[in-house]
N, C-alpha and C. Protein backbone atom coordinates (compact mmCIF):
# COMPACT_ATOMS: atom_id res chain seq x y z
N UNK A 1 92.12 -72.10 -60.21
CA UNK A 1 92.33 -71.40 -58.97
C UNK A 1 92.81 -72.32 -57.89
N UNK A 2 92.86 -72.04 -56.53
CA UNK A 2 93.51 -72.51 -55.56
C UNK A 2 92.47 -73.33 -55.10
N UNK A 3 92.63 -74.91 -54.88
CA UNK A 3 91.56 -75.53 -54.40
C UNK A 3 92.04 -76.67 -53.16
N UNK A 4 91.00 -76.73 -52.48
CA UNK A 4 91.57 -77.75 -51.33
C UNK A 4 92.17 -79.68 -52.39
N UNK A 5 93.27 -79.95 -51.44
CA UNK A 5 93.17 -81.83 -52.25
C UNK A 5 91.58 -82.47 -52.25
N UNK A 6 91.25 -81.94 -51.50
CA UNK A 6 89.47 -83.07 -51.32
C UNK A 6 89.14 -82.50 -52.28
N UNK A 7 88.79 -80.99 -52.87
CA UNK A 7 88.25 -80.40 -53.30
C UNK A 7 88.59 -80.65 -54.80
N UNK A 8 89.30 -80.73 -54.80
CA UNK A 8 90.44 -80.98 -56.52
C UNK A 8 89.99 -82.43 -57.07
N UNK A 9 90.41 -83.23 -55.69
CA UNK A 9 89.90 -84.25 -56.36
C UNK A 9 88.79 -85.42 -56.64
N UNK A 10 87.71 -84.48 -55.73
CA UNK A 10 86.11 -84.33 -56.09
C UNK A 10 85.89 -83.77 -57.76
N UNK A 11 86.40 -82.55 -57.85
CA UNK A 11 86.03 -82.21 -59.23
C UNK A 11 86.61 -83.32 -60.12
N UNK A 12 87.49 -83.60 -60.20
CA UNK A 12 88.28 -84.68 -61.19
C UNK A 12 87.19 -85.58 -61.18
N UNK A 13 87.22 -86.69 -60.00
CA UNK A 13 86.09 -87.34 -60.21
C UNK A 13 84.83 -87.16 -60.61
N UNK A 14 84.27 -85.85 -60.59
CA UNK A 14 83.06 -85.77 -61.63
C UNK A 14 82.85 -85.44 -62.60
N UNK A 15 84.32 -85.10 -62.97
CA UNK A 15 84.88 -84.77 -64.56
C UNK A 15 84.76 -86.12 -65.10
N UNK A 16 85.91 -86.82 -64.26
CA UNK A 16 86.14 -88.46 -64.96
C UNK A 16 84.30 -89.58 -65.26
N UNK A 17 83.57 -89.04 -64.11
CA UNK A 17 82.16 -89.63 -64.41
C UNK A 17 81.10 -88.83 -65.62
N UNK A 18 81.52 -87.82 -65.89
CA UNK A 18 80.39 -87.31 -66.84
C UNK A 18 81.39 -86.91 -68.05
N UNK A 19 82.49 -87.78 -68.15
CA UNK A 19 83.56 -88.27 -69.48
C UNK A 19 83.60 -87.32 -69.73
N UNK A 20 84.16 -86.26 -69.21
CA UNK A 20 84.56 -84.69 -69.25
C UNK A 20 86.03 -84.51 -69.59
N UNK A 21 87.03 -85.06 -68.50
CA UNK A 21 88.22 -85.02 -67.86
C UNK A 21 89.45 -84.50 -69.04
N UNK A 22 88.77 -85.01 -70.45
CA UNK A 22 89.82 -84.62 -71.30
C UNK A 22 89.35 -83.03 -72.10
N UNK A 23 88.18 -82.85 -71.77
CA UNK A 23 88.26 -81.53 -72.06
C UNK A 23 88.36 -80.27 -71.06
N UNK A 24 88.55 -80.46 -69.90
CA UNK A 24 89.18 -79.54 -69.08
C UNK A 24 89.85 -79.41 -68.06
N UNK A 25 90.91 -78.54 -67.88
CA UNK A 25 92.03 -78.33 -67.52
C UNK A 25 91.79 -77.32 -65.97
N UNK A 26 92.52 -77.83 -65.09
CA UNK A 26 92.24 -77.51 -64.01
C UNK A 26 93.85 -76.87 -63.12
N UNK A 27 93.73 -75.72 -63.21
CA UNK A 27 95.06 -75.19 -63.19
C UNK A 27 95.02 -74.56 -61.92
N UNK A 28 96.57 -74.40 -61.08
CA UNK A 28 96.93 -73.72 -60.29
C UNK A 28 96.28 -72.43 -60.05
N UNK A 29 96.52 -71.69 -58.99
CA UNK A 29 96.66 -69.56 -59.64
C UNK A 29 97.74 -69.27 -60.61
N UNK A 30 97.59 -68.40 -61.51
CA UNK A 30 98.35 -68.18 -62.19
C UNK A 30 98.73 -67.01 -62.10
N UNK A 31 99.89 -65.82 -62.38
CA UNK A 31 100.04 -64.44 -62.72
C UNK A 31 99.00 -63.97 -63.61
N UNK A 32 99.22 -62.54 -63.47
CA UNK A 32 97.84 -62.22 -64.20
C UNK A 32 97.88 -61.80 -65.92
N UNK A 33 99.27 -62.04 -66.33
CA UNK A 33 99.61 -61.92 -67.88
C UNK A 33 99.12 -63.37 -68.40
N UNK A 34 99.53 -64.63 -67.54
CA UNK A 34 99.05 -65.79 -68.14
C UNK A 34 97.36 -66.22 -68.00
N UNK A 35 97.19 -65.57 -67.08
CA UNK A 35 95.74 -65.57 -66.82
C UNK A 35 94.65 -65.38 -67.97
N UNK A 36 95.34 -63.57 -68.44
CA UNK A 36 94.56 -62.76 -69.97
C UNK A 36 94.58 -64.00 -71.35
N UNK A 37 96.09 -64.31 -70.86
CA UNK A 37 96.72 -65.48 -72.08
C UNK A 37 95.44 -66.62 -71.96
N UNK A 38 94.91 -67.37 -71.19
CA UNK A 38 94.17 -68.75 -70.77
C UNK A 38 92.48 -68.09 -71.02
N UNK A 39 92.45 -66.68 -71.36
CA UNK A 39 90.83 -66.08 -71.18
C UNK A 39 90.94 -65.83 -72.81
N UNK A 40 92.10 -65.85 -73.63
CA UNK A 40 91.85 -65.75 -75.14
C UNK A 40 91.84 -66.71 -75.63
N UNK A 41 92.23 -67.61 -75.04
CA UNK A 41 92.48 -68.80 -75.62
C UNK A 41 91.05 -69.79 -75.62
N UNK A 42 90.31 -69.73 -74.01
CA UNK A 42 89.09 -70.63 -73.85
C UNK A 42 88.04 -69.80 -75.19
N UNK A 43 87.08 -71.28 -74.89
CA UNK A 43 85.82 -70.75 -75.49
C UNK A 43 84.81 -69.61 -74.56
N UNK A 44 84.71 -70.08 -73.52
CA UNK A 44 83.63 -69.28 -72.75
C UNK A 44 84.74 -69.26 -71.20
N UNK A 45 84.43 -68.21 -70.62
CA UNK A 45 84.69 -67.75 -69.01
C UNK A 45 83.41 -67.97 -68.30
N UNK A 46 83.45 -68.82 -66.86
CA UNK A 46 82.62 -69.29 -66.22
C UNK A 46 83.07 -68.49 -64.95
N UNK A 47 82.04 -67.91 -64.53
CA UNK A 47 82.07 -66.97 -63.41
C UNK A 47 80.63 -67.62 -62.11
N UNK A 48 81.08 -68.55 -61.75
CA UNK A 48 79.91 -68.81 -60.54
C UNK A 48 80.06 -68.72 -59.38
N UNK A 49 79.51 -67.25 -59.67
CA UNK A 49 79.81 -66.50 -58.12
C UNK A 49 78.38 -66.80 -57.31
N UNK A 50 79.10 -67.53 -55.82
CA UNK A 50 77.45 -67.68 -55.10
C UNK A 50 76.87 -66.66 -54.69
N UNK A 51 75.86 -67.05 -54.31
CA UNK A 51 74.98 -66.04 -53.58
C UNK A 51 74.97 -66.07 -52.08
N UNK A 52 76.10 -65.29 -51.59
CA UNK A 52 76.48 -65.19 -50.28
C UNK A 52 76.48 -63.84 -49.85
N UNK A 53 76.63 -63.63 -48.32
CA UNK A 53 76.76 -62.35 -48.04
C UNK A 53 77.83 -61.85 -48.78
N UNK A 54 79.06 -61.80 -48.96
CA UNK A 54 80.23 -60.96 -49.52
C UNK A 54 79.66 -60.64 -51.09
N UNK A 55 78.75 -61.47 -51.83
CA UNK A 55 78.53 -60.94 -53.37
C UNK A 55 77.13 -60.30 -53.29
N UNK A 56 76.09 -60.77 -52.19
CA UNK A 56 74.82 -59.93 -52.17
C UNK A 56 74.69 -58.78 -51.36
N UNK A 57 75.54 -58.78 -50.12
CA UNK A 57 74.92 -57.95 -48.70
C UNK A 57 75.92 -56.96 -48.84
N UNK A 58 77.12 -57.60 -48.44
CA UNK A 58 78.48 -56.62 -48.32
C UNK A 58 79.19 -56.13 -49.36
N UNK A 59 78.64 -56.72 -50.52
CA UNK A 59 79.18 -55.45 -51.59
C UNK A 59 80.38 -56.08 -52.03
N UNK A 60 80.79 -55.89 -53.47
CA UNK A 60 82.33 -56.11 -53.54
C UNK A 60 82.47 -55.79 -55.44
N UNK A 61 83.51 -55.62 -55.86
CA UNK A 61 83.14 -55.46 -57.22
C UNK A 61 84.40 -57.04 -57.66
N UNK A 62 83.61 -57.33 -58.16
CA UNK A 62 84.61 -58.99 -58.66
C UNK A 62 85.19 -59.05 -59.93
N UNK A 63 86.71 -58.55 -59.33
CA UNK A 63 87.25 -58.50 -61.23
C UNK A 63 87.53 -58.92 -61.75
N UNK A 64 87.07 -60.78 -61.42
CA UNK A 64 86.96 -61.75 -62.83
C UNK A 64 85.86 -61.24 -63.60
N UNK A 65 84.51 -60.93 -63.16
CA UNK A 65 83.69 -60.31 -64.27
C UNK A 65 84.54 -59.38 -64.85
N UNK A 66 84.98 -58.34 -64.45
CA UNK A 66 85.70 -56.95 -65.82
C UNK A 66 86.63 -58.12 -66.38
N UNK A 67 87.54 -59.02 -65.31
CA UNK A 67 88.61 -59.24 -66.52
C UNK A 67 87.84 -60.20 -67.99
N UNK A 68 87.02 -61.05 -67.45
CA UNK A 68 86.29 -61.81 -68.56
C UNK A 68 85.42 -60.50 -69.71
N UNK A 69 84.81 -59.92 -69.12
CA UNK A 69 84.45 -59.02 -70.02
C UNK A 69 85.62 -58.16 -71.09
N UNK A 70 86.54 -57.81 -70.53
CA UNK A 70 87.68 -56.94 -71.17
C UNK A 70 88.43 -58.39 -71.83
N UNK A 71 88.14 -59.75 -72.06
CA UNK A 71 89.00 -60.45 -72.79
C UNK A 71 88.31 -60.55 -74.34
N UNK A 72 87.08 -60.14 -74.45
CA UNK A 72 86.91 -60.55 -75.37
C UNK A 72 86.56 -61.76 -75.79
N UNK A 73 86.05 -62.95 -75.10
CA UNK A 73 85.67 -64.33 -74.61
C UNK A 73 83.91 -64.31 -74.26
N UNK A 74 83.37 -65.26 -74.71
CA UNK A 74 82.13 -65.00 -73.88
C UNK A 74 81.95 -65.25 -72.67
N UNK A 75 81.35 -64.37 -71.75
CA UNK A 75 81.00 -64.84 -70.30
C UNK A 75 79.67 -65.35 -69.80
N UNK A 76 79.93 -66.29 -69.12
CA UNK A 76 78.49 -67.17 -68.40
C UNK A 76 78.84 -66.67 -66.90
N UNK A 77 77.96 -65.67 -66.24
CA UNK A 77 78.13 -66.17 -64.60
C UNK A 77 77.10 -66.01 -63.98
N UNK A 78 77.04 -65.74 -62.76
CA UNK A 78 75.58 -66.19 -61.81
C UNK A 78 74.89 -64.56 -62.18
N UNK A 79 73.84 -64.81 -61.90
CA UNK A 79 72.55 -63.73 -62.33
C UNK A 79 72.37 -63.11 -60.77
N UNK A 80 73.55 -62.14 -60.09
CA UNK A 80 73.45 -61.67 -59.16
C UNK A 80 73.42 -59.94 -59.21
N UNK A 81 73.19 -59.36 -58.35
CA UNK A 81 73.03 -57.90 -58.74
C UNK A 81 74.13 -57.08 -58.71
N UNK A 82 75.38 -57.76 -58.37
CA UNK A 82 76.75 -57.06 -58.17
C UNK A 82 77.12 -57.18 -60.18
N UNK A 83 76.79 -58.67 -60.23
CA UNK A 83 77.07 -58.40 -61.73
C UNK A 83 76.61 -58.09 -62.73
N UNK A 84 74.73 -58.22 -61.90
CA UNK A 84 73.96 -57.25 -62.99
C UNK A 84 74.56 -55.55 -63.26
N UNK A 85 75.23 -55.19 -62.11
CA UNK A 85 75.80 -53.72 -62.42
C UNK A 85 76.94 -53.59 -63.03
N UNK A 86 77.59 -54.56 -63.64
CA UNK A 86 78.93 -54.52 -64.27
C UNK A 86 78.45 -55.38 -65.84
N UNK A 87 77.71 -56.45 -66.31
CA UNK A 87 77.42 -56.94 -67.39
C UNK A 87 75.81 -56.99 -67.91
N UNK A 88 75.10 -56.67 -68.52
CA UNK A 88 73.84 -56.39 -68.89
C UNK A 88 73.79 -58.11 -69.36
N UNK A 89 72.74 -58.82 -68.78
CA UNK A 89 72.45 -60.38 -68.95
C UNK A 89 71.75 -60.30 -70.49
N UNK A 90 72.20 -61.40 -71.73
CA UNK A 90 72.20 -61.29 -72.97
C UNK A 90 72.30 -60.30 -73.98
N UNK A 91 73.21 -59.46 -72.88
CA UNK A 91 73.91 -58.56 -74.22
C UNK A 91 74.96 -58.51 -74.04
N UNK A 92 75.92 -58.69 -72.90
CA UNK A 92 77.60 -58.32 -72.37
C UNK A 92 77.41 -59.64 -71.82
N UNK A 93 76.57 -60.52 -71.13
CA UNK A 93 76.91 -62.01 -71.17
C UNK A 93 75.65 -62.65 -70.41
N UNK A 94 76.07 -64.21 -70.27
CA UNK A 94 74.75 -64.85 -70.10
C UNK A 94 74.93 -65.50 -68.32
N UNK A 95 74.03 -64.58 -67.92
CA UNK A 95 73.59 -64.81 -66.67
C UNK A 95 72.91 -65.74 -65.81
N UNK A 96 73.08 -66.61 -65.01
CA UNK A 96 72.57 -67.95 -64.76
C UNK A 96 72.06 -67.82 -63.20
N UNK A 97 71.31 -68.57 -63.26
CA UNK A 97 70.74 -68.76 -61.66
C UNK A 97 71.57 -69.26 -60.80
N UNK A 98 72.40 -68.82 -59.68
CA UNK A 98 73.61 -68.91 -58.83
C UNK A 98 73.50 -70.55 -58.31
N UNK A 99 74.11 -71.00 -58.35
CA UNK A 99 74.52 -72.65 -57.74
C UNK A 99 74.00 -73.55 -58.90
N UNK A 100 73.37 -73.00 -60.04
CA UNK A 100 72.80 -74.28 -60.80
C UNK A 100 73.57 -74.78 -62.04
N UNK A 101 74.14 -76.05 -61.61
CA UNK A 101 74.98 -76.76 -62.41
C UNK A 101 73.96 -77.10 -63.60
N UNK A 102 72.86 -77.00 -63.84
CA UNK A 102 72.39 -77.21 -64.89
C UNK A 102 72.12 -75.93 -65.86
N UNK A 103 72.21 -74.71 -65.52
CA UNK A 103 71.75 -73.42 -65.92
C UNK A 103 73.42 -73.45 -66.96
N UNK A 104 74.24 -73.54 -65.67
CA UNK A 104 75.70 -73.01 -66.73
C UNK A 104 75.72 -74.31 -67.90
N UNK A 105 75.00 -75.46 -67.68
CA UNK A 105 75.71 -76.10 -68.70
C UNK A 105 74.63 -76.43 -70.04
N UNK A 106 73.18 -75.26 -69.70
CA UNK A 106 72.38 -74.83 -70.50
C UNK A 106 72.83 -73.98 -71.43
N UNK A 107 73.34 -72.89 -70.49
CA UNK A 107 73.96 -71.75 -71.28
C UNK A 107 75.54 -72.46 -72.22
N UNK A 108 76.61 -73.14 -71.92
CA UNK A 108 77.42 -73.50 -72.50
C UNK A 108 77.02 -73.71 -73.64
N UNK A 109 75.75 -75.37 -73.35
CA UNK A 109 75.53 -75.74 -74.86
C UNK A 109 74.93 -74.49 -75.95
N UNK A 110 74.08 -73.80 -75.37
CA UNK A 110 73.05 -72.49 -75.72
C UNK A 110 74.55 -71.66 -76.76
N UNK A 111 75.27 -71.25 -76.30
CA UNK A 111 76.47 -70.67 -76.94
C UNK A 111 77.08 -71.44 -77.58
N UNK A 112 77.25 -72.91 -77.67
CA UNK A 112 77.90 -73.88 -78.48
C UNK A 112 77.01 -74.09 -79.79
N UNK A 113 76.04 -73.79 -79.70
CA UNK A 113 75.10 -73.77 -80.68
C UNK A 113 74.80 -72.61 -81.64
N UNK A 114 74.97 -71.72 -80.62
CA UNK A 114 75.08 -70.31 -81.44
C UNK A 114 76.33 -69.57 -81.24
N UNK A 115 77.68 -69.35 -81.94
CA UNK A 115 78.69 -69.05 -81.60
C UNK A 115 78.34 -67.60 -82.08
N UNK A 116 77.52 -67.16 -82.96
CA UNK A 116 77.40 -65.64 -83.44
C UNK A 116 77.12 -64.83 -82.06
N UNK A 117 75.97 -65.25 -81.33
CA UNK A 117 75.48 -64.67 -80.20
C UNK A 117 76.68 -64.75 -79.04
N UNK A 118 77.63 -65.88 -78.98
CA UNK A 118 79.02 -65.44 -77.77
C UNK A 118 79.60 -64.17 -78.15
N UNK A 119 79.66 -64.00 -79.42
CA UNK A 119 80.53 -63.52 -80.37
C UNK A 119 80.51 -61.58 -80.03
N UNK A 120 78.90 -61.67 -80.56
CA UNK A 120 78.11 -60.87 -80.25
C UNK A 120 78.60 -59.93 -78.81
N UNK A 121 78.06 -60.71 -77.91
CA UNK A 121 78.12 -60.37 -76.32
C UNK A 121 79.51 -60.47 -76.18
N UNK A 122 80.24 -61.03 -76.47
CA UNK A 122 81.98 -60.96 -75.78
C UNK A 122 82.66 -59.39 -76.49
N UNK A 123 81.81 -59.00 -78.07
CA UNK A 123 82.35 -57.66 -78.42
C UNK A 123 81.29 -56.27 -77.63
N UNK A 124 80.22 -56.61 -76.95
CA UNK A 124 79.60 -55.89 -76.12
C UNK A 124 80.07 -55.19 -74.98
N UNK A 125 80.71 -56.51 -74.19
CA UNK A 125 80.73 -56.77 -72.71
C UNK A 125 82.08 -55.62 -73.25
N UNK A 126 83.13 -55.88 -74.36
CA UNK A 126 84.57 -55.29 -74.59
C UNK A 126 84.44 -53.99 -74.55
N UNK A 127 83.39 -53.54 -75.43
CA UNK A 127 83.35 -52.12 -75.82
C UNK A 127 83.35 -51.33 -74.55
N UNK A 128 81.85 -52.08 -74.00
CA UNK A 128 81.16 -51.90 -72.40
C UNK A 128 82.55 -51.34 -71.71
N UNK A 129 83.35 -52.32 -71.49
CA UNK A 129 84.88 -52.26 -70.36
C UNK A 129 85.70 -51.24 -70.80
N UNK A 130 86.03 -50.83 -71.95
CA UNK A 130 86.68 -49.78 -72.62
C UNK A 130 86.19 -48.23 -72.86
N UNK A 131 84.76 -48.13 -72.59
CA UNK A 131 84.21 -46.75 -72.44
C UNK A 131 83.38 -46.66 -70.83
N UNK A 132 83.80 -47.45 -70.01
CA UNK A 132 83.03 -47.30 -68.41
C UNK A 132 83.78 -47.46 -67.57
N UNK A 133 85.07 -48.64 -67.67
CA UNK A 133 85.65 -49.37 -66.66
C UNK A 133 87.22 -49.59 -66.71
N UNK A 134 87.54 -48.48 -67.64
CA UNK A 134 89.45 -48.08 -67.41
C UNK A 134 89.61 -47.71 -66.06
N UNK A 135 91.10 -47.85 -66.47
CA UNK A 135 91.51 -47.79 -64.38
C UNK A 135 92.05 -46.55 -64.40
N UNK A 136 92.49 -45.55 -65.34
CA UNK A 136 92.63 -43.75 -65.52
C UNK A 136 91.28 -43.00 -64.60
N UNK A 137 89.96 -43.74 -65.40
CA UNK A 137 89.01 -43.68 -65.25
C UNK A 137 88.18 -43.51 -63.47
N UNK A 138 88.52 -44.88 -63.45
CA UNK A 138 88.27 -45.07 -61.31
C UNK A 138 89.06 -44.87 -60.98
N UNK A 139 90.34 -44.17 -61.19
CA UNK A 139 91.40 -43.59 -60.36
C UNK A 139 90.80 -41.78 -60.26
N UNK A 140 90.14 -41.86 -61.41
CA UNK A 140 89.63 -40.26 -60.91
C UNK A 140 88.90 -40.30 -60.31
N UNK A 141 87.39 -41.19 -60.21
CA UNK A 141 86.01 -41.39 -59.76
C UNK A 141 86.57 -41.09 -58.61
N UNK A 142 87.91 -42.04 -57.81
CA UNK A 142 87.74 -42.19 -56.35
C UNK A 142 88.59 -41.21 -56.00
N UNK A 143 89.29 -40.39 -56.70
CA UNK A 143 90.04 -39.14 -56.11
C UNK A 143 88.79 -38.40 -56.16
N UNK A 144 88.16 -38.24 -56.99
CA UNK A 144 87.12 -36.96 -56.43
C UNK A 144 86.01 -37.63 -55.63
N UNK A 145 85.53 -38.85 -55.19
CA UNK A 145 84.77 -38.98 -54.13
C UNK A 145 85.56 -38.84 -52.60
N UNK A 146 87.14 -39.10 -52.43
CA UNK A 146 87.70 -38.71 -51.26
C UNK A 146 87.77 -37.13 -51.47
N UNK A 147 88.02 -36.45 -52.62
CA UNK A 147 88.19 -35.07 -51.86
C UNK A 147 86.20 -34.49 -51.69
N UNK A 148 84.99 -35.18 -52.23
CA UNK A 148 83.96 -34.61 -51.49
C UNK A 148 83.62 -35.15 -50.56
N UNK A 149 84.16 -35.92 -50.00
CA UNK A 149 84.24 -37.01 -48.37
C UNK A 149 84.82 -35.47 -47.48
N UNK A 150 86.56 -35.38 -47.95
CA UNK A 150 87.31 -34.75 -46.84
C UNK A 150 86.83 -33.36 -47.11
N UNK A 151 86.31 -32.82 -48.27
CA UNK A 151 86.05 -31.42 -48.59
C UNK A 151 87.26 -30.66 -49.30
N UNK A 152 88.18 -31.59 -49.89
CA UNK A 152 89.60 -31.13 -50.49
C UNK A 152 89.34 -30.68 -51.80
N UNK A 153 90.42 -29.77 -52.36
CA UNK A 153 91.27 -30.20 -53.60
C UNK A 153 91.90 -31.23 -54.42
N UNK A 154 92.18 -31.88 -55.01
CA UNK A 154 93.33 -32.43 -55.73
C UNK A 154 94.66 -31.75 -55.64
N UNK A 155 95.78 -32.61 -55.93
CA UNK A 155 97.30 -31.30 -56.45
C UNK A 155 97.36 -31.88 -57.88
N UNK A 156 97.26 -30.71 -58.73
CA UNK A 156 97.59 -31.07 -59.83
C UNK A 156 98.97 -32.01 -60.33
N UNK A 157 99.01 -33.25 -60.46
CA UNK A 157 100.37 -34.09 -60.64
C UNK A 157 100.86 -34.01 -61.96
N UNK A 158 99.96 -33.20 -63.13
CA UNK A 158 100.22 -33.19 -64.28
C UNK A 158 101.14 -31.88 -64.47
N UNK A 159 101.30 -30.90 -63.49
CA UNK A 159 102.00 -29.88 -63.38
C UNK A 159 103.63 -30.14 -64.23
N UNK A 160 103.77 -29.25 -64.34
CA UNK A 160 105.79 -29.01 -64.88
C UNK A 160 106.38 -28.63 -63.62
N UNK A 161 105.18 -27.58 -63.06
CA UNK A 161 106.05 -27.12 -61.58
C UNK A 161 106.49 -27.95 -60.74
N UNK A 162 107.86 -27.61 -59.78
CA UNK A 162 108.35 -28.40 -58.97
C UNK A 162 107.70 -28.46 -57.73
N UNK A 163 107.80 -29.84 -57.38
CA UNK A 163 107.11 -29.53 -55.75
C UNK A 163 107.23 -28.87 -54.70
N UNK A 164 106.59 -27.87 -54.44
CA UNK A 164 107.39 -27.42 -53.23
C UNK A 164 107.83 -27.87 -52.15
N UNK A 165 107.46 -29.13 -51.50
CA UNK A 165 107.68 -29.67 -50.63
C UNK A 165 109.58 -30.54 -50.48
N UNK A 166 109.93 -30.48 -51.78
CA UNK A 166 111.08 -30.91 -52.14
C UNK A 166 112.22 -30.40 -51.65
N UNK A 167 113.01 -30.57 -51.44
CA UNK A 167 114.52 -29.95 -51.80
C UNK A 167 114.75 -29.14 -51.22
């Protein structure tokens, strides 16, 4: 992702001190086709989302969790309640105590040890995303929560008929 120079090259340096540096890759933003491409390819997706107002107070739905879940990859991220409502912790993925650099790299080895159980949870979290969290799906949820907001209808768009408003 997008990181400050201090910031970039703080991580490097504590890559290069805990003789990391050659096993991970620290990339730009990318489009979001190469993105899916870099989430089939890793072993595990690391999601450490803090515990701040925008992920505890104000709400938000974070769609690196769906996209890590819908890759099929195992996911590690923070044990917060935005993502307790989108991944069930050791069954769709492994949930960690928010800021603790020792929790995610519990859980890493924990899954490096048992690749059946990533395996497991990454075809969970998939199924999970494919029968709850299509976008056909929340494109209807939120058309029919605006029309019981405004008190509307829908217009049927699946119609043959022409619009009347046309021509």
């Amino acid at each position: 992702g997008d990181a400050r120079p201090r910031q970039l090259r703080e991580i490097q340096r504590r890559c290069r001190a805990l003789r990391l540096a050659e096993f991970i890759d620290i990339l730009p933003p990318v489009p979001q086709q190469q993105l899916a491409q870099l989430h089939h390819r890793a072993d595990v997706i690391l999601a450490p989302l803090k515990a701040n107002d925008r992920n505890v107070v104000q709400g938000c739905c974070p769609l690196k969790i769906l996209e890590a879940m819908a890759s099929g990859t195992p996911l590690i991220a923070s044990d917060l309640p935005v993502v307790r409502a989108l991944a069930r912790g050791g069954i769709e993925a492994t949930l960690v105590r928010p800021g603790s650099a020792k929790a995610i790299k519990d859980a890493v080895l924990r899954l490096r040890d048992d690749p059946h159980q990533g395996r497991q949870m990454s075809a969970a979290a998939r199924r999970r995303i494919l029968q709850q969290f299509r976008w056909a799906d929340s494109q209807r949820r939120l058309v029919r929560a605006y029309e019981e907001v405004l008190g509307m209808t829908s217009l049927n768009t699946s119609s043959s008929q022409p619009d009347s408003r046309s021509g």
